[in-house]
N, C-alpha and C. Protein backbone atom coordinates (compact mmCIF):
# COMPACT_ATOMS: atom_id res chain seq x y z
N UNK A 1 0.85 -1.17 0.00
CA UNK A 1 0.00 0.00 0.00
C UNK A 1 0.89 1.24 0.00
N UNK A 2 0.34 2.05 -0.97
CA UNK A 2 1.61 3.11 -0.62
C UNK A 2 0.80 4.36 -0.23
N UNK A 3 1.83 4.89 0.85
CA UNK A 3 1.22 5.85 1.45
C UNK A 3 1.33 7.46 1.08
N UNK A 4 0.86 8.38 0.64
CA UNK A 4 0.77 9.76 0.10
C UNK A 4 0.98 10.34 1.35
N UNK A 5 1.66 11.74 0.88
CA UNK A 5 1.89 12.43 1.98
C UNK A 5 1.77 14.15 1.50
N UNK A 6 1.56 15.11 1.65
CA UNK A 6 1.23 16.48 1.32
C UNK A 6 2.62 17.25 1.19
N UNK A 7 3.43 16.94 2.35
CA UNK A 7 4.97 17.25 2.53
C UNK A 7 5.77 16.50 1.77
N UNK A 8 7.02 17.04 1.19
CA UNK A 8 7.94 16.28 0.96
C UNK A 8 8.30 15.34 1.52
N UNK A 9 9.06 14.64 1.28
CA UNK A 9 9.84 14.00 2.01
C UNK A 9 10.92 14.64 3.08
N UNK A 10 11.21 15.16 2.17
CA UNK A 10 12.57 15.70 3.13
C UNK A 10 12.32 17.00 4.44
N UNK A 11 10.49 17.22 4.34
CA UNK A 11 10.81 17.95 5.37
C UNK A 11 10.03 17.16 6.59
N UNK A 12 9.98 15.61 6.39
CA UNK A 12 9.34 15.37 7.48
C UNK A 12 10.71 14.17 8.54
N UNK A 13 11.03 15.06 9.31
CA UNK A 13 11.69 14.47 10.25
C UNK A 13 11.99 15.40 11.71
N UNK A 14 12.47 14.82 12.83
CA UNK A 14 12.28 15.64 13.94
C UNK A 14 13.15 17.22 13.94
N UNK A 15 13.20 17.55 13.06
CA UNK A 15 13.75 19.05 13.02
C UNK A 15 12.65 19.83 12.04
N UNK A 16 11.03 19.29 12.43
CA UNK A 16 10.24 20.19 11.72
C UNK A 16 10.37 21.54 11.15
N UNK A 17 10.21 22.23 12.54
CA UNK A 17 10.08 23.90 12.62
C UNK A 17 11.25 24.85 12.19
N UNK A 18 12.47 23.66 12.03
CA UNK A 18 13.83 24.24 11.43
C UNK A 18 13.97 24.28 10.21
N UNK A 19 13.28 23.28 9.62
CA UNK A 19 13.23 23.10 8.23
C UNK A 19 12.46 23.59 7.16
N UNK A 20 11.18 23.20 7.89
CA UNK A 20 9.92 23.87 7.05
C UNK A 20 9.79 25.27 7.22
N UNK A 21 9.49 26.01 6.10
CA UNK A 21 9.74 27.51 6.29
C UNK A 21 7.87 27.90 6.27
N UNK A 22 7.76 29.03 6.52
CA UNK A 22 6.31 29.51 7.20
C UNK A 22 5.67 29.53 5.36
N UNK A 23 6.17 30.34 4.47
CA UNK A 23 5.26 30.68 3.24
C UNK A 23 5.12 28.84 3.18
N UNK A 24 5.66 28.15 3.31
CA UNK A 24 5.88 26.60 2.72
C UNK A 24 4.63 25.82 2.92
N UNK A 25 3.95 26.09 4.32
CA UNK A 25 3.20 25.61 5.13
C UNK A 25 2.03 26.39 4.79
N UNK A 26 2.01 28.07 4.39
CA UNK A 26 0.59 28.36 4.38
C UNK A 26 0.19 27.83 2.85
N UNK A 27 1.44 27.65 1.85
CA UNK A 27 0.99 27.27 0.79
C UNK A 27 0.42 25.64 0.80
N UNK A 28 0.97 24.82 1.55
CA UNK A 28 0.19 23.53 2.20
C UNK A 28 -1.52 23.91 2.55
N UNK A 29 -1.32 24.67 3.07
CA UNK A 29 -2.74 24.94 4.17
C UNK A 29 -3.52 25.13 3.00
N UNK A 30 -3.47 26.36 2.05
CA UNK A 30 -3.97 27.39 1.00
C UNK A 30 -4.88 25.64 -0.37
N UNK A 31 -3.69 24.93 -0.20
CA UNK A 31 -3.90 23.55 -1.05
C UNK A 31 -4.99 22.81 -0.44
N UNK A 32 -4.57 22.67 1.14
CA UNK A 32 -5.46 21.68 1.91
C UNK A 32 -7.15 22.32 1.69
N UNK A 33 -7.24 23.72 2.13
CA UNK A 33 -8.36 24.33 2.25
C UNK A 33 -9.33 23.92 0.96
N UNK A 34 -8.89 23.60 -0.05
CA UNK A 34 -9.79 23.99 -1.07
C UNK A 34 -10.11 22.73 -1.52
N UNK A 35 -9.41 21.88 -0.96
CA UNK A 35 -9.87 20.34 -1.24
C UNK A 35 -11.11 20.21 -0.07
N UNK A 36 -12.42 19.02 -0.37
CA UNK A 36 -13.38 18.84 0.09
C UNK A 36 -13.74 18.27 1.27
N UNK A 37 -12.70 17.29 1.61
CA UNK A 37 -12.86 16.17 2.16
C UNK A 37 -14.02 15.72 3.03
N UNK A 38 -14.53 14.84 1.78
CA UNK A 38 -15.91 14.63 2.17
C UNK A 38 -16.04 14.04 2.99
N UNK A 39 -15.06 12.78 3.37
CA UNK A 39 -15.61 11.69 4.67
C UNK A 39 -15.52 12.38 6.17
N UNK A 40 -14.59 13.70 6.11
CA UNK A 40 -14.82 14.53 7.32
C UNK A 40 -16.23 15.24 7.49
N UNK A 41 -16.78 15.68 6.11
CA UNK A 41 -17.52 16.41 6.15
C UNK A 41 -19.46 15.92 6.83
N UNK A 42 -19.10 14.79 6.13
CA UNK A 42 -20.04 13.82 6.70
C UNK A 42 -20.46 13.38 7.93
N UNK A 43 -19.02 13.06 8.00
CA UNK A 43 -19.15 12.61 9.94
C UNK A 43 -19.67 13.38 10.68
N UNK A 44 -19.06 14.69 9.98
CA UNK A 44 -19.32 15.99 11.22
C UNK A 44 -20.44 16.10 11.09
N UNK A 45 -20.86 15.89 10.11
CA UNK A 45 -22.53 16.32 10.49
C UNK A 45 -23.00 14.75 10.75
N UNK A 46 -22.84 13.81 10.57
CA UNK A 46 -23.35 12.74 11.13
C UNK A 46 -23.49 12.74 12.78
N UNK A 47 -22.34 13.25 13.57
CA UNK A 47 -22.36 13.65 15.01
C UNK A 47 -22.99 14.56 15.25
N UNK A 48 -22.84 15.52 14.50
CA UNK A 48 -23.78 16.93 14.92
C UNK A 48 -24.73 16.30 14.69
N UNK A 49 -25.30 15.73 14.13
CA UNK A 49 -26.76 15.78 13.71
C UNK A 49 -27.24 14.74 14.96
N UNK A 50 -26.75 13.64 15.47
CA UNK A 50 -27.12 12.92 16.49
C UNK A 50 -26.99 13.79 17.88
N UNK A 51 -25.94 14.51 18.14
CA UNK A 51 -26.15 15.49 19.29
C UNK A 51 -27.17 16.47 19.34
N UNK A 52 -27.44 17.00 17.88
CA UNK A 52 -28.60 17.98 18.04
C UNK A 52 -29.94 17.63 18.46
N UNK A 53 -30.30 15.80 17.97
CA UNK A 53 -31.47 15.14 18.50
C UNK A 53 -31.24 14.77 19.67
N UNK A 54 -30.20 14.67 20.15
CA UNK A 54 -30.41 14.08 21.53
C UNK A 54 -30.31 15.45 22.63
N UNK A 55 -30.26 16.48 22.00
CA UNK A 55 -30.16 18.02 22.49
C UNK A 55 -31.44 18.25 22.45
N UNK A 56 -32.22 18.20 21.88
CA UNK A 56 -33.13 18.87 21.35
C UNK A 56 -34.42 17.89 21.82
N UNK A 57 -33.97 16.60 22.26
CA UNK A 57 -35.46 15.86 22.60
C UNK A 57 -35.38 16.37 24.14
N UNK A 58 -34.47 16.64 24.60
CA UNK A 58 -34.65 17.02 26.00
C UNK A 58 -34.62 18.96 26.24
N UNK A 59 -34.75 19.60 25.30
CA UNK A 59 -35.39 20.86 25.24
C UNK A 59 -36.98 21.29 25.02
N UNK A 60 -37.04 22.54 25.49
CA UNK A 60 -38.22 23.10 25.22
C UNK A 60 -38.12 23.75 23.71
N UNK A 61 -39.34 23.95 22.53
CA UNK A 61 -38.95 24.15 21.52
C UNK A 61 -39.41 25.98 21.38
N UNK A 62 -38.43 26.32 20.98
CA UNK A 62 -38.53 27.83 21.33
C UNK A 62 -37.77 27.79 19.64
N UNK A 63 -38.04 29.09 19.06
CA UNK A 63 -37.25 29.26 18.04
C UNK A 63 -36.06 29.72 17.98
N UNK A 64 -35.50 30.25 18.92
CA UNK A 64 -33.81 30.30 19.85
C UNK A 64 -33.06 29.05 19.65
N UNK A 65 -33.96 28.13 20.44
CA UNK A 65 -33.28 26.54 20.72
C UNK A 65 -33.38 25.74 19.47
N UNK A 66 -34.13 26.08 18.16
CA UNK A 66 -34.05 25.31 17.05
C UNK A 66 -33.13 25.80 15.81
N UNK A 67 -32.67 27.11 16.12
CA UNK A 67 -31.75 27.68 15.61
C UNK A 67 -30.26 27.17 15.95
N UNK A 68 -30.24 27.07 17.10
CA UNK A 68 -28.81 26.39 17.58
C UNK A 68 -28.66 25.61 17.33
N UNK A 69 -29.49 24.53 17.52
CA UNK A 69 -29.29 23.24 17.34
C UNK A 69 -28.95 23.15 15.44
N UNK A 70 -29.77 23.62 14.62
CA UNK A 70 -29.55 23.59 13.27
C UNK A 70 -28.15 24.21 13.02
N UNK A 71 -27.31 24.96 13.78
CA UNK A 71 -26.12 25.24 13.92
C UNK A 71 -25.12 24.52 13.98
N UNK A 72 -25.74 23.75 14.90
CA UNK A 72 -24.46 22.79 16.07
C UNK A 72 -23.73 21.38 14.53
N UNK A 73 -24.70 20.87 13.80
CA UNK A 73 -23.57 19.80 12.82
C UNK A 73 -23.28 20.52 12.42
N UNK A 74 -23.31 22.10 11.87
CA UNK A 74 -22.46 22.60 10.68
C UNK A 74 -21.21 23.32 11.35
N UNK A 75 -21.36 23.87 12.85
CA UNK A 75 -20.36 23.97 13.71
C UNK A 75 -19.39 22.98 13.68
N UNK A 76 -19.66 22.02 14.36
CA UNK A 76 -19.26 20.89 14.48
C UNK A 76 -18.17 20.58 13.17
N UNK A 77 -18.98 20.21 11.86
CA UNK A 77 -18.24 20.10 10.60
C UNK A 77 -17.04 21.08 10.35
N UNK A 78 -17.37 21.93 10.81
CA UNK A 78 -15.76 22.54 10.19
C UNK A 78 -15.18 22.52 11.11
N UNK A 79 -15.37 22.66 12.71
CA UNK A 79 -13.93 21.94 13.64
C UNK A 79 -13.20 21.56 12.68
N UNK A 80 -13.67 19.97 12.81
CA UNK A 80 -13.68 18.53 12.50
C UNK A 80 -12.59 19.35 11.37
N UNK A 81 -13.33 19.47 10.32
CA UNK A 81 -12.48 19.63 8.99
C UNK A 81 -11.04 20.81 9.76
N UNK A 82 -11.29 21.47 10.56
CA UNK A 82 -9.79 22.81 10.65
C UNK A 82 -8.76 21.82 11.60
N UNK A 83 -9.36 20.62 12.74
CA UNK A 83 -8.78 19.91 13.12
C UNK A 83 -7.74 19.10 12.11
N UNK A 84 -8.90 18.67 10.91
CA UNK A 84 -8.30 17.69 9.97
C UNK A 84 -6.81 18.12 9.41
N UNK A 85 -7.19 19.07 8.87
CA UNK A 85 -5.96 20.15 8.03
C UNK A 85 -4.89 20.46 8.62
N UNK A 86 -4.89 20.58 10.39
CA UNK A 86 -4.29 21.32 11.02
C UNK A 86 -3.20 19.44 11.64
N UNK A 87 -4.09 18.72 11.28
CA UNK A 87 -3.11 17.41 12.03
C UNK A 87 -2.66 16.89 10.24
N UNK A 88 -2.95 17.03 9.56
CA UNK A 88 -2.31 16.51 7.90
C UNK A 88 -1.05 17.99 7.84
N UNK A 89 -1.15 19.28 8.07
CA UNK A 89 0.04 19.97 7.91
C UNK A 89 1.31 19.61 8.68
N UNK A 90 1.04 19.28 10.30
CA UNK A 90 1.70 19.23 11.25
C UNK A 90 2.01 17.63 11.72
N UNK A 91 1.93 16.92 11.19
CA UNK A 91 1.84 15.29 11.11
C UNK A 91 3.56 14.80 10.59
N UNK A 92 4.01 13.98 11.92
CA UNK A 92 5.66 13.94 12.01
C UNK A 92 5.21 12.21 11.53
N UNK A 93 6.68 11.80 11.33
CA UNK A 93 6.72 10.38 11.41
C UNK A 93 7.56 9.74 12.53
């Protein structure tokens, strides 16, 4: 199985922050951002969407509290996704 990686090779070893230079990394990030990644995108709302029902069966329904809750997977989803990006830029071997 071969494994893909976003970084070179050569800048992944324990002298990260010495090696990799800052434009290097936002141009990583700038790449990462615009890709989709759907199976994050999913989940996140697959969790959000189970927390918001299990939020929401034990609320009163006010139009305040149905607003949030319709918030909370799409909140949720982009964590998830800034988490994602942020452990694929910064990811040692």
């Amino acid at each position: 199985m071969q494994r893909t990686s976003y970084l070179p090779s050569e800048t992944m070893n324990y002298h990260y922050a010495e090696i990799t230079t800052t434009p290097q990394l936002e141009n990583i990030k700038t790449k990462l951002e615009q890709e989709s990644h759907l199976f994050i995108i999913c989940l996140g709302m697959l969790i959000g969407t189970i927390l918001s029902l299990f939020i929401g069966y034990h609320l009163n329904t006010t139009l305040m509290n149905v607003f949030l809750l319709l918030s909370l997977p799409v909140a949720l989803t982009y964590c998830l996704r800034k988490i994602y990006i942020h452990t694929l830029i910064h990811y040692q071997e």
